[in-house]
Protein backbone atom coordinates (compact mmCIF):
# COMPACT_ATOMS: atom_id res chain seq x y z
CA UNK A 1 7.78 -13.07 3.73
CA UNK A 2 4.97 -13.76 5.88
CA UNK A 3 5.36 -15.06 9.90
CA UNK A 4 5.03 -18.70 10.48
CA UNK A 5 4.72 -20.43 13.60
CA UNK A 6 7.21 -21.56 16.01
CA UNK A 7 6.78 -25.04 18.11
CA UNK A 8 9.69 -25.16 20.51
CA UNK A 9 9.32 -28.92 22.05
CA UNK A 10 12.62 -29.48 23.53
CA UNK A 11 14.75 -30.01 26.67
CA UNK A 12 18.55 -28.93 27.83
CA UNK A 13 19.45 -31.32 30.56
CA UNK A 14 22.40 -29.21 31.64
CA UNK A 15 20.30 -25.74 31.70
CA UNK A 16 17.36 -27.51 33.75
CA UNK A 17 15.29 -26.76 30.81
CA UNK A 18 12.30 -28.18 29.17
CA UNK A 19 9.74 -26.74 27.78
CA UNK A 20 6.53 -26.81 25.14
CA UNK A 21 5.77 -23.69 23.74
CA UNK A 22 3.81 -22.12 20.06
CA UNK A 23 4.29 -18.62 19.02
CA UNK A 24 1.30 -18.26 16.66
CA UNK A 25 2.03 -17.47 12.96
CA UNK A 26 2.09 -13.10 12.82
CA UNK A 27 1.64 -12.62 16.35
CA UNK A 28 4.02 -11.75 19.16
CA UNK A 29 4.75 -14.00 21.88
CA UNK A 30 6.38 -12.77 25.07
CA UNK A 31 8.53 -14.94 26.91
CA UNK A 32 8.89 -13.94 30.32
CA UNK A 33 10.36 -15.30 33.93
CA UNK A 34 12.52 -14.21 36.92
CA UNK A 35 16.44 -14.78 36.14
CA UNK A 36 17.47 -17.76 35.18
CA UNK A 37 13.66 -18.99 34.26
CA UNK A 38 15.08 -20.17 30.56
CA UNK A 39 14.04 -17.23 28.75
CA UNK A 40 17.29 -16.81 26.85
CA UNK A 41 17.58 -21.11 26.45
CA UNK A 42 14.53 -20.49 24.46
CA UNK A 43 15.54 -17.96 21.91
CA UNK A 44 18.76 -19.58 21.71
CA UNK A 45 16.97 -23.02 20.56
CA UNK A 46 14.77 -20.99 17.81
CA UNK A 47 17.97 -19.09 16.41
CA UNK A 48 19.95 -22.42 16.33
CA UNK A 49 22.36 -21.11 19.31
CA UNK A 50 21.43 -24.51 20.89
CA UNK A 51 20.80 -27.80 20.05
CA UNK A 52 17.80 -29.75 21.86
CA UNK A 53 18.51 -33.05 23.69
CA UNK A 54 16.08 -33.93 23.13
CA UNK A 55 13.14 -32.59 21.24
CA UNK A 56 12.53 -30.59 18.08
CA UNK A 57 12.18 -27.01 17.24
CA UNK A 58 9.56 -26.31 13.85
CA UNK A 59 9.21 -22.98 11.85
CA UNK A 60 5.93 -23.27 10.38
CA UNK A 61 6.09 -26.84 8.60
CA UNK A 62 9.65 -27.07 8.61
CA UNK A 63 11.46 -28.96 11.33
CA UNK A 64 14.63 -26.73 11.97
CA UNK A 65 16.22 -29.21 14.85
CA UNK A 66 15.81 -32.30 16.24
CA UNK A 67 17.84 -35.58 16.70
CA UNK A 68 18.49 -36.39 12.70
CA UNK A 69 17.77 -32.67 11.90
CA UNK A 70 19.72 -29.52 12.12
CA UNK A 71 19.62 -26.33 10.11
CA UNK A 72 22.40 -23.80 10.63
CA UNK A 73 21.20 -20.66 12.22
CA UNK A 74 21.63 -18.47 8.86
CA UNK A 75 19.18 -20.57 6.84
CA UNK A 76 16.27 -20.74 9.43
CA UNK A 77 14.87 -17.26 8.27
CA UNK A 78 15.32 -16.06 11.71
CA UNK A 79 16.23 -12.29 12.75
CA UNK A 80 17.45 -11.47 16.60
CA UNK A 81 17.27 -7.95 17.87
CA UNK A 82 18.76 -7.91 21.08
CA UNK A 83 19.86 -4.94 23.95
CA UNK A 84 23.05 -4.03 22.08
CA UNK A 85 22.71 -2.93 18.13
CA UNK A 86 25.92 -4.41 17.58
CA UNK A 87 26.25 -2.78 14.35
CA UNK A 88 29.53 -2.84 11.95
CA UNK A 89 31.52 0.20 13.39
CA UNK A 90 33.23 0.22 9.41
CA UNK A 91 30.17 0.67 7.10
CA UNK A 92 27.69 3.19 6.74
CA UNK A 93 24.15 2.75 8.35
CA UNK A 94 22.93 1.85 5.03
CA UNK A 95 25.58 -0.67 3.95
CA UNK A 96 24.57 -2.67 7.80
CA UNK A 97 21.05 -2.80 6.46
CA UNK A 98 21.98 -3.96 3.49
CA UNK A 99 24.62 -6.89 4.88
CA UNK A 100 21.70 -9.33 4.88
CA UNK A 101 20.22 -9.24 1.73
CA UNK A 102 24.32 -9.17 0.32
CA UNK A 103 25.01 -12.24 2.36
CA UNK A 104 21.65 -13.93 1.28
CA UNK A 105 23.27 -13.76 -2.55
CA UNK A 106 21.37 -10.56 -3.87
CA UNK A 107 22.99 -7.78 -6.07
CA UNK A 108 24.36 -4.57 -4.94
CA UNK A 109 21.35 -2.63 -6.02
CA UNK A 110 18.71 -5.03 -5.16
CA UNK A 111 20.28 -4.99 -1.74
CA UNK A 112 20.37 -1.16 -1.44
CA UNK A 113 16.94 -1.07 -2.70
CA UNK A 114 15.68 -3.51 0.14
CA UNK A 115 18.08 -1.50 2.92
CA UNK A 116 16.59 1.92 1.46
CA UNK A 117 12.55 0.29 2.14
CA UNK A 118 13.91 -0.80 5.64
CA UNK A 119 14.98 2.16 6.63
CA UNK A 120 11.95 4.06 5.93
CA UNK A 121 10.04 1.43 7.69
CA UNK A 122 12.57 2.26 10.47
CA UNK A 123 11.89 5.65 10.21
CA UNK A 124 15.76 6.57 9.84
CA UNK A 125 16.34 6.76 6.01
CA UNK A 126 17.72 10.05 7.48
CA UNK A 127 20.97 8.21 8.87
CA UNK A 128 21.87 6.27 6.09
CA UNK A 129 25.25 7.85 5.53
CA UNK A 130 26.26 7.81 9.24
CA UNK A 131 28.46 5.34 10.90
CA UNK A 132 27.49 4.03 13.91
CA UNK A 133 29.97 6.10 16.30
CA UNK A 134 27.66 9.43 14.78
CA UNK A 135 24.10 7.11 16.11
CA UNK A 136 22.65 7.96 19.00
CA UNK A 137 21.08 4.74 21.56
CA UNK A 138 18.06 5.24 20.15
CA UNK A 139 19.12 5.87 16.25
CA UNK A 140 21.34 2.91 16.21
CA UNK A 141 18.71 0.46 17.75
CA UNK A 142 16.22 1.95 14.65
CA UNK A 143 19.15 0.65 12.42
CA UNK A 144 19.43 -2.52 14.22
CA UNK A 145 15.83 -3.38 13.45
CA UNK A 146 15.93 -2.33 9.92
CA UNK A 147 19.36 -4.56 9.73
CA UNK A 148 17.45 -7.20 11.54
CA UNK A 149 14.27 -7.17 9.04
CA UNK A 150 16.39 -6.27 5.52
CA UNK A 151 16.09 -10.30 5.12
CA UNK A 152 12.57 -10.57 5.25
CA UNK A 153 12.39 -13.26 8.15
CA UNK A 154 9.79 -15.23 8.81
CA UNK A 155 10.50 -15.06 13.05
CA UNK A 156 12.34 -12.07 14.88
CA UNK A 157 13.15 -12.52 18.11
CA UNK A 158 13.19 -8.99 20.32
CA UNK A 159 15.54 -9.84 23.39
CA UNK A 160 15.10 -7.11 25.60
CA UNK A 161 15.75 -4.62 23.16
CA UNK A 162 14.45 -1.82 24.96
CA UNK A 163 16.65 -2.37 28.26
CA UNK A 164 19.47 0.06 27.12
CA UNK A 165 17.67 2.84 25.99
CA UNK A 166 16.04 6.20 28.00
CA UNK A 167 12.54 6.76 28.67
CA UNK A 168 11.67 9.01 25.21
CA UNK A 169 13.97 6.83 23.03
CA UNK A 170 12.09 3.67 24.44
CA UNK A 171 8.89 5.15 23.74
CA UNK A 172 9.28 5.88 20.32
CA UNK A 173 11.45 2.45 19.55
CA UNK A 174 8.15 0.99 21.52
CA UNK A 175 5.72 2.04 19.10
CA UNK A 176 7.44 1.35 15.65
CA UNK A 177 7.72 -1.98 17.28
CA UNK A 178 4.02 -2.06 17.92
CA UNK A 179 3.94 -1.13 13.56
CA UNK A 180 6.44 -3.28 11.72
CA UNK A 181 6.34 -5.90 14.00
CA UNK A 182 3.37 -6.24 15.44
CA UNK A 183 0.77 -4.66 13.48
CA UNK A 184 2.56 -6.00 10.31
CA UNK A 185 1.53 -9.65 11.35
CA UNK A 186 5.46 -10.69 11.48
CA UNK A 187 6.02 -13.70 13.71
CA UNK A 188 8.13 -12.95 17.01
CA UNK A 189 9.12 -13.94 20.49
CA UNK A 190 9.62 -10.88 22.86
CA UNK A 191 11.78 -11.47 26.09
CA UNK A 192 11.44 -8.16 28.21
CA UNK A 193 11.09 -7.63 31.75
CA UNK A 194 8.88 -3.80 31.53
CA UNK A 195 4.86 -4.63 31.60
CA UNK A 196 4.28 -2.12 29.06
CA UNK A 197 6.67 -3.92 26.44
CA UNK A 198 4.05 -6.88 26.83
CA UNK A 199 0.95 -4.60 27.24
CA UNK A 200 1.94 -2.87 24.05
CA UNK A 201 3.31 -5.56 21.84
CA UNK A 202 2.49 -9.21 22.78
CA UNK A 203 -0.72 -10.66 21.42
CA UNK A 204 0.42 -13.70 24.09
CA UNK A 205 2.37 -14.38 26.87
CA UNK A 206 4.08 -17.72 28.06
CA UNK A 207 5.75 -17.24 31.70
CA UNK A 208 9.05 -19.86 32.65
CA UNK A 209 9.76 -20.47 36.20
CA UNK A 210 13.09 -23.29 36.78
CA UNK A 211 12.98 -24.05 32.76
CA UNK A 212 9.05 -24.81 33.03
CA UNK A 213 5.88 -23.39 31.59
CA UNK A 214 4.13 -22.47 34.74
CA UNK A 215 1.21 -19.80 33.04
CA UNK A 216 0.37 -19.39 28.91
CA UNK A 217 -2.52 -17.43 27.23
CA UNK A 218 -3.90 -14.05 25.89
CA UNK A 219 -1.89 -11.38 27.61
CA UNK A 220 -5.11 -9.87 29.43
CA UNK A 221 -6.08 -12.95 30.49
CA UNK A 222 -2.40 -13.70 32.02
CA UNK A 223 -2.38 -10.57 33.31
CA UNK A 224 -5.81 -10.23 35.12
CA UNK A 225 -5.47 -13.50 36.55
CA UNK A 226 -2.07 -14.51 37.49
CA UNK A 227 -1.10 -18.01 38.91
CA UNK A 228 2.70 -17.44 39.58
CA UNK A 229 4.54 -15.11 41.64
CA UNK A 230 6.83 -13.42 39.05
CA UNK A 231 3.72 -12.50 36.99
CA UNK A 232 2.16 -11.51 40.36
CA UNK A 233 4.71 -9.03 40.89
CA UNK A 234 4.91 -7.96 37.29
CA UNK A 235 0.95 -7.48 37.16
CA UNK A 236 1.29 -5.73 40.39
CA UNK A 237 -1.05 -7.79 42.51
CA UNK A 238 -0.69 -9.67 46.00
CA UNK A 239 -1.47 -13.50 44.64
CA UNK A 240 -2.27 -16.15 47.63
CA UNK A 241 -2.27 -19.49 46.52
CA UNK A 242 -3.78 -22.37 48.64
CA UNK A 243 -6.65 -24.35 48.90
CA UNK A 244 -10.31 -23.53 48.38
CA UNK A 245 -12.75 -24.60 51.74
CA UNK A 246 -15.78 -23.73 52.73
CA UNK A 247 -16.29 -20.95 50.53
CA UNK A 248 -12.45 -19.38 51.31
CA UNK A 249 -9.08 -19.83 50.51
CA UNK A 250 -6.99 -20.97 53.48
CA UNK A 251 -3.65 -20.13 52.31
CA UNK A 252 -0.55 -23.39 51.61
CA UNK A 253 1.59 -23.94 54.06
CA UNK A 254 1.73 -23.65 57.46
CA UNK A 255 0.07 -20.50 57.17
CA UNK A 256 -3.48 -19.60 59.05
CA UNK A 257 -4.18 -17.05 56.40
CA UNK A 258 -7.91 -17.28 55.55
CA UNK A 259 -8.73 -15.19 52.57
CA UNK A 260 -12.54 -14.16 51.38
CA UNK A 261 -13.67 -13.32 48.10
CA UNK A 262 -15.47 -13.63 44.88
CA UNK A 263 -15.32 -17.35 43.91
CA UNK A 264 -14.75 -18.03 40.37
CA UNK A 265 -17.50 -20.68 39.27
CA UNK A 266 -14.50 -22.79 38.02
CA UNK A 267 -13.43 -23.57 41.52
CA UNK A 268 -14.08 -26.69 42.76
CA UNK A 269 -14.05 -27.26 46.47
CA UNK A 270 -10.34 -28.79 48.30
CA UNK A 271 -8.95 -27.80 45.46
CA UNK A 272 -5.90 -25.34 44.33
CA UNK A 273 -6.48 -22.03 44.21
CA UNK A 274 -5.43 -18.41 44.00
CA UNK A 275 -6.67 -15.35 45.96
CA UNK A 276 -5.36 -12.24 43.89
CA UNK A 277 -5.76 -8.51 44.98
CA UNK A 278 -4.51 -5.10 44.37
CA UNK A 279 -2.23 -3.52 46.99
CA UNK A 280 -4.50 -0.24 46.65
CA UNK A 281 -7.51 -2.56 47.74
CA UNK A 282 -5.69 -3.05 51.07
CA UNK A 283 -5.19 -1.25 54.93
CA UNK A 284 -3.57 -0.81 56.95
CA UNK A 285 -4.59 -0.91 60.75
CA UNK A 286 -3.02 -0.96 64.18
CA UNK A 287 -6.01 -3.32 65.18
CA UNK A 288 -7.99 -5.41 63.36
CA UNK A 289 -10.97 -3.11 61.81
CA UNK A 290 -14.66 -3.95 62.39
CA UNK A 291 -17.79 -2.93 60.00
CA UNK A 292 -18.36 -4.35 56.75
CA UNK A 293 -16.46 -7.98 56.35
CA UNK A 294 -12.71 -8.09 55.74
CA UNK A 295 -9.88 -10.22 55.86
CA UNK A 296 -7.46 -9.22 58.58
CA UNK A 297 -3.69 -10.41 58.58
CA UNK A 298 -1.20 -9.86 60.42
CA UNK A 299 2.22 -8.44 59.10
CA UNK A 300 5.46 -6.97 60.31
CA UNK A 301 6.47 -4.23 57.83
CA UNK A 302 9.59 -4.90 56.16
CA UNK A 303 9.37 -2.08 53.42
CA UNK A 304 8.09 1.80 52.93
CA UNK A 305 8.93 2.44 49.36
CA UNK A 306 7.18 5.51 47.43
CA UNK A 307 5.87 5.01 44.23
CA UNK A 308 4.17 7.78 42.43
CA UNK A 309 1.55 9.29 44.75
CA UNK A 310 1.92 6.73 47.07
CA UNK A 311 3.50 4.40 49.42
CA UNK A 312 4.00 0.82 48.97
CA UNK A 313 4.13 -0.79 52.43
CA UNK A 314 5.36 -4.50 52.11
CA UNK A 315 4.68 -6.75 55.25
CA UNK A 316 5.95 -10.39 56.04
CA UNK A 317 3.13 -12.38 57.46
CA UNK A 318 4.02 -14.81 60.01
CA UNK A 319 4.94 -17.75 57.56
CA UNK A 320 7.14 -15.40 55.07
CA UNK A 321 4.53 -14.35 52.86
CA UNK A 322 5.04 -10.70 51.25
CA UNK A 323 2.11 -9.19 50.83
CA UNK A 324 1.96 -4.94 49.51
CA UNK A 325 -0.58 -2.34 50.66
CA UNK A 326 -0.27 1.32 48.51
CA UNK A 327 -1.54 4.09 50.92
CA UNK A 328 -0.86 7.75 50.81
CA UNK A 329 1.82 9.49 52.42
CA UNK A 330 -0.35 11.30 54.95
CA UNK A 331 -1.65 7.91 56.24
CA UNK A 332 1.88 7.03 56.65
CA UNK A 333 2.49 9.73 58.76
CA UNK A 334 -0.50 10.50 60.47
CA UNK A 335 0.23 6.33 61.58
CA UNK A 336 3.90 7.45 62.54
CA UNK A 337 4.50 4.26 60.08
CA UNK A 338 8.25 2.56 59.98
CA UNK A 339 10.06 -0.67 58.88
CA UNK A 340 9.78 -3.11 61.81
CA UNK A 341 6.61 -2.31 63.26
CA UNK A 342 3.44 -4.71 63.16
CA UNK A 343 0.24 -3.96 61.94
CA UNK A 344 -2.87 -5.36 60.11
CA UNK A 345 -3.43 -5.39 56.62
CA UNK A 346 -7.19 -5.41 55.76
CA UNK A 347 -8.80 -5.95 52.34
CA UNK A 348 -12.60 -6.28 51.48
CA UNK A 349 -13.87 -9.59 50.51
CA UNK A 350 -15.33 -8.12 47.30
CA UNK A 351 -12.35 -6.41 46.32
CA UNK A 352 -10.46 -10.10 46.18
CA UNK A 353 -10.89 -12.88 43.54
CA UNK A 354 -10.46 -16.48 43.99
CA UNK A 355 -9.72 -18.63 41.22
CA UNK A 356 -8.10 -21.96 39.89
CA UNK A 357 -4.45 -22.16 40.36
């Protein structure tokens, strides 16, 4: 069975939830947001978990839920692979692939034929006389997707299901994703919080704040050009968002932040804007540097954190803004850097961007 599209047009009053969101037919949306953002409302409304009120939820043509409508979760053709495998601690690894296809109405053989082809797609036609006690993380979550596919759905929704599992495992459960999911052209909505879940399987990305849309589009183009905070931090970039003037962002608030940059030609003067830069663009100073132009603010240093080969030094600007500078270790030192002090973070004009919020 081929993907279809998902159009999820619906609100939940008592989650604070409404949203308007299309997965495109055998691509993989990912679904992403701070805590609470909705993320999980959303899945729940595709599998048939929840019940919009009001609004409608459509599977390609088919209108799964909506006031006169409702289709019980086992007949939307809808598979959910989640953080746990939750497999059938009773049967054998090739008797949970082939629960589906049983339940669905097919034969015995026709159902170990279709477990037998899911498991090699799986890669782990090797396990199919374990039980799931005998499964390592990684093995069993192999089984879960095979179990999860076995029916042939026409959406699968991946809810977090990397979260649980080490570094290797997650790696290699990361790229059979990538094959029979993505590169298979299946339908799915991916709910993850790791950057290189999206940069390795989503095709799109939708980001929720407070049950709201607040960014949607091609994943690069998200990710190069955030407009929200979460995908700020999850992009790792400082974003400043304010008001365009005179050539400059002057930051919202009561902030005197003043920002310099490249100006996107789609900004229009007085109004909204982002300025987004890297941490590793920034400095940081004692004094306000002279030379080539730069934009100079002022921060007390709340954080030293290493990462990798370098530090991440997080100030708070007068207001409450966080922004992040990554230097190396020796500047840290040779600066006899620590939490509490003030200093002056300095970034290039060219190395920022300014564009439409």
């Amino acid at each position: 069975m081929t993907g279809e599209a998902v159009h999820v047009r619906a609100a939940l009053p008592d989650r604070g939830v409404d949203v308007d969101l299309v997965a495109p037919a055998g691509r993989v949306l990912a679904v992403l947001g701070p805590n609470g953002a909705g993320k999980s409302s959303v899945l729940g409304l595709v599998a048939g978990l929840l019940r919009p009120d009001p609004g409608s939820v459509r599977i390609g043509d088919r209108v799964v839920a909506d006031a006169r409508t409702w289709v019980r979760p086992p007949d939307r053709g809808v598979a959910l692979l989640a953080q746990r495998p939750l497999l059938f601690p009773h049967l054998r690894v090739v008797d949970n692939v082939a629960f589906g296809p049983r339940s669905a109405g097919a034969g015995q053989r026709a159902a170990a034929r279709v477990a037998h082809d899911r498991l090699v797609e799986a890669d782990a036609l090797d396990l199919a006389d374990r039980r799931p006690h005998e499964l390592s993380g990684g093995q069993a979550q192999r089984v879960a997707l095979a179990r999860a596919l076995a029916p042939d759905p026409r959406v699968v929704l991946l809810d977090e299901p990397l979260a649980s599992l080490d570094v290797a495992a997650g790696a290699a459960m990361r790229r059979l994703l990538r094959r029979v999911v993505r590169e298979a052209a299946r339908t799915a909505l991916l709910v993850t919080h790791d950057l290189v879940d999206v940069l390795a399987l989503a095709d799109a990305v939708v980001v929720l704040d407070g049950g709201r849309v607040v960014e949607q589009g091609a994943t690069l183009d998200v990710l190069t050009r955030p407009r929200s905070p979460f995908t700020a931090q999850l992009a790792g970039v400082n974003l400043v968002p304010g008001t365009l003037r005179e050539g400059a962002l002057r930051a919202s608030g009561a902030s005197a932040v003043v920002l310099h940059g490249l100006v996107d030609d789609a900004c229009r003067p007085s109004a909204a804007a982002v300025a987004a830069f890297s941490p590793r663009a920034v400095a940081v100073h004692r004094d306000p540097p002279g030379g080539s132009p730069r934009n100079a603010v002022r921060v007390r240093v709340v954080s030293l954190e290493h990462t990798g080969e370098l530090v991440r030094v997080r100030g708070r600007t007068a207001d409450g803004r966080v922004l992040a500078a990554d230097i190396t270790p020796a500047s840290v030192a040779a600066d006899a850097l620590a939490v509490d002090d003030e200093r002056v973070f300095a970034v290039k004009a060219a190395e920022v961007t300014i564009y439409p919020a």
